[in-house]
N, C-alpha and C. Protein backbone atom coordinates (compact mmCIF):
# COMPACT_ATOMS: atom_id res chain seq x y z
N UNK A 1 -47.23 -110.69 -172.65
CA UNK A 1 -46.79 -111.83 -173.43
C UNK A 1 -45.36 -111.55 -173.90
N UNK A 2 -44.77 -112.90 -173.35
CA UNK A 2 -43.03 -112.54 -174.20
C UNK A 2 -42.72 -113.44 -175.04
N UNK A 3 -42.44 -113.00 -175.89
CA UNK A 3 -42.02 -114.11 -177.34
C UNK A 3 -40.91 -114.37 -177.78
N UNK A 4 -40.53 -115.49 -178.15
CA UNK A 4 -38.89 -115.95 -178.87
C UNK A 4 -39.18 -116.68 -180.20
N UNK A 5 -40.18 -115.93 -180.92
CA UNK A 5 -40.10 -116.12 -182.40
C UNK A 5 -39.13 -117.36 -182.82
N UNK A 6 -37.88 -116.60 -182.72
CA UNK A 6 -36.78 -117.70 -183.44
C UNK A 6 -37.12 -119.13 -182.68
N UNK A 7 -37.34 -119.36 -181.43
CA UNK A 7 -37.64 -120.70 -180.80
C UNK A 7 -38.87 -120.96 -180.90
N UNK A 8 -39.73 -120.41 -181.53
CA UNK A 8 -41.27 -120.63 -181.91
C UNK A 8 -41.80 -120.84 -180.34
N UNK A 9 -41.67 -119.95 -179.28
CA UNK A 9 -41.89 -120.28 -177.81
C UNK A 9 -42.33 -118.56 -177.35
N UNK A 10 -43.39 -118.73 -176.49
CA UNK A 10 -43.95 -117.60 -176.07
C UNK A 10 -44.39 -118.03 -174.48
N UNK A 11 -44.15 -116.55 -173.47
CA UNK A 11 -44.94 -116.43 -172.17
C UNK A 11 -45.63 -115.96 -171.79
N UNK A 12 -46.11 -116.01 -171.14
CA UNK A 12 -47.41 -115.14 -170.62
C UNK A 12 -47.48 -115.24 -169.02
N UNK A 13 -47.78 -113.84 -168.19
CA UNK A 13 -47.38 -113.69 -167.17
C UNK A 13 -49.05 -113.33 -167.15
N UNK A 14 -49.86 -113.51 -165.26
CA UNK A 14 -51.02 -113.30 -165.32
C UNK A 14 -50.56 -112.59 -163.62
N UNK A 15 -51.03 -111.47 -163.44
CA UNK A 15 -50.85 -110.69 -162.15
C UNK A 15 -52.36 -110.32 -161.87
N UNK A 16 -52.61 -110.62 -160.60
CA UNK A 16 -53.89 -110.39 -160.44
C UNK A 16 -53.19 -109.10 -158.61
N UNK A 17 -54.63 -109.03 -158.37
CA UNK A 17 -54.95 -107.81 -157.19
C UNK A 17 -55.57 -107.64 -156.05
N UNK A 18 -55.95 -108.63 -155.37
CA UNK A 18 -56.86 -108.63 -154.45
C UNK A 18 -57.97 -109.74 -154.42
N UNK A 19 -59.18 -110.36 -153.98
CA UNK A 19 -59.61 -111.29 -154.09
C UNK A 19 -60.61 -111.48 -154.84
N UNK A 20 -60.97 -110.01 -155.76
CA UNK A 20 -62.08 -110.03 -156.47
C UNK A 20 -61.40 -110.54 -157.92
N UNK A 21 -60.04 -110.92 -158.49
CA UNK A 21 -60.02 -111.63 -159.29
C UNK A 21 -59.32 -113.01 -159.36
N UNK A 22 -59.31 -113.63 -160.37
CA UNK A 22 -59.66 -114.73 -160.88
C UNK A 22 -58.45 -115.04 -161.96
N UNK A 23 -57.12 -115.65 -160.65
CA UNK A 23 -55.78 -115.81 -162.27
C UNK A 23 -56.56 -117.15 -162.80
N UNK A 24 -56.85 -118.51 -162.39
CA UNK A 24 -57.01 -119.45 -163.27
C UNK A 24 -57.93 -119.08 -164.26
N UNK A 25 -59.06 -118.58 -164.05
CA UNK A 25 -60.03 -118.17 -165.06
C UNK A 25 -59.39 -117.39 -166.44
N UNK A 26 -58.50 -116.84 -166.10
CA UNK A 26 -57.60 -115.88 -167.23
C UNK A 26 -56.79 -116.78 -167.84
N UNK A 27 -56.02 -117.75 -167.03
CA UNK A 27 -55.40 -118.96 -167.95
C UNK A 27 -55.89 -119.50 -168.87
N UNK A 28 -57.22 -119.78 -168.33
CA UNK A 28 -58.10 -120.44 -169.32
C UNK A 28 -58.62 -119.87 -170.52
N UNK A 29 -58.60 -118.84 -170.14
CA UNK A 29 -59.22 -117.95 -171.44
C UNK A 29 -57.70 -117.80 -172.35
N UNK A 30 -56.69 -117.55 -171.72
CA UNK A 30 -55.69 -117.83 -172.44
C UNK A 30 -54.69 -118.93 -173.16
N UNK A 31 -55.19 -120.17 -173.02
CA UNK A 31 -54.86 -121.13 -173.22
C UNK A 31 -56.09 -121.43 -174.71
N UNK A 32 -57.53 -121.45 -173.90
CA UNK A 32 -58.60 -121.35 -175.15
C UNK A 32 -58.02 -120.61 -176.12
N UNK A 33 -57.76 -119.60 -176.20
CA UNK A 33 -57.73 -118.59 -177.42
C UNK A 33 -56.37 -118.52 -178.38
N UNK A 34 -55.29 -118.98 -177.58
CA UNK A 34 -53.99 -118.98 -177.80
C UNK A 34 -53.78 -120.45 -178.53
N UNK A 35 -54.48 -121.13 -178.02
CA UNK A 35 -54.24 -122.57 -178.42
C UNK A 35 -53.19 -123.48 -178.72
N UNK A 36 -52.40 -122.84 -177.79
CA UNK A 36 -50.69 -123.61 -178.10
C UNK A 36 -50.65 -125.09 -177.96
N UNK A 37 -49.41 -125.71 -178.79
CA UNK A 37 -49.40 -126.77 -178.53
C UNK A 37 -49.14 -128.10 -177.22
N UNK A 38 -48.12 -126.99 -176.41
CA UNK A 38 -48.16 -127.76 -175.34
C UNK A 38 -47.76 -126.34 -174.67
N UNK A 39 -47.99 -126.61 -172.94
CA UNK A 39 -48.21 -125.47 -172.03
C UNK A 39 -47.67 -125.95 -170.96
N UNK A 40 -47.24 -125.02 -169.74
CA UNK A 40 -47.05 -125.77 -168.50
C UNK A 40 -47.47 -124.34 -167.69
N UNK A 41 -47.80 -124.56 -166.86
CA UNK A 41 -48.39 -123.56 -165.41
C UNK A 41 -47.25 -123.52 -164.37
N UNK A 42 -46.40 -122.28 -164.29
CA UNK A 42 -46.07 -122.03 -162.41
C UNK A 42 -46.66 -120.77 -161.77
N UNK A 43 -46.72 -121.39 -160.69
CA UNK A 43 -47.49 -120.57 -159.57
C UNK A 43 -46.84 -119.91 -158.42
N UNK A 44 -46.61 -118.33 -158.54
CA UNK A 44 -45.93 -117.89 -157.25
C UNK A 44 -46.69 -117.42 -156.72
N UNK A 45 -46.85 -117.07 -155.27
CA UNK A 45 -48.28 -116.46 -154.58
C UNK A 45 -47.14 -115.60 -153.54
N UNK A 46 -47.36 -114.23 -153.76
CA UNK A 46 -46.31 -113.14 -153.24
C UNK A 46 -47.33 -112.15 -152.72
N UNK A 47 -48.01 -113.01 -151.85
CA UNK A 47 -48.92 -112.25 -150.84
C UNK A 47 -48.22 -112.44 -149.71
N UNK A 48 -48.32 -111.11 -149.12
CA UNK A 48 -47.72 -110.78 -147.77
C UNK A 48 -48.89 -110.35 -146.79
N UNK A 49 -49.16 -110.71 -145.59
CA UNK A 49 -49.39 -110.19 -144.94
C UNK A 49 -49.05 -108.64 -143.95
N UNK A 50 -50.00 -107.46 -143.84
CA UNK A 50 -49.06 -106.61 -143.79
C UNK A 50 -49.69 -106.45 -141.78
């Protein structure tokens, strides 16, 4: 989580590992718990085939 206090604005980065997890599920739990007022989602997918 990165925060800018003074702009009352915070991020949150979600890195997952392989196919046994689950980034949206973690959003969610982070969005539930965090409860900010407004949010937006981007999505990079930096899977390579090797």
């Amino acid at each position: 989580i990165h925060t800018w206090i003074e702009y009352s604005y915070a991020t949150v980065d979600v890195y997952t590992c392989g196919d046994h997890s689950d980034p949206w599920k973690a959003t969610e739990y982070i969005i539930e718990n965090l409860k900010p007022k407004k949010y937006s989602i981007g999505y990079a997918n930096r899977t390579q085939e090797l």
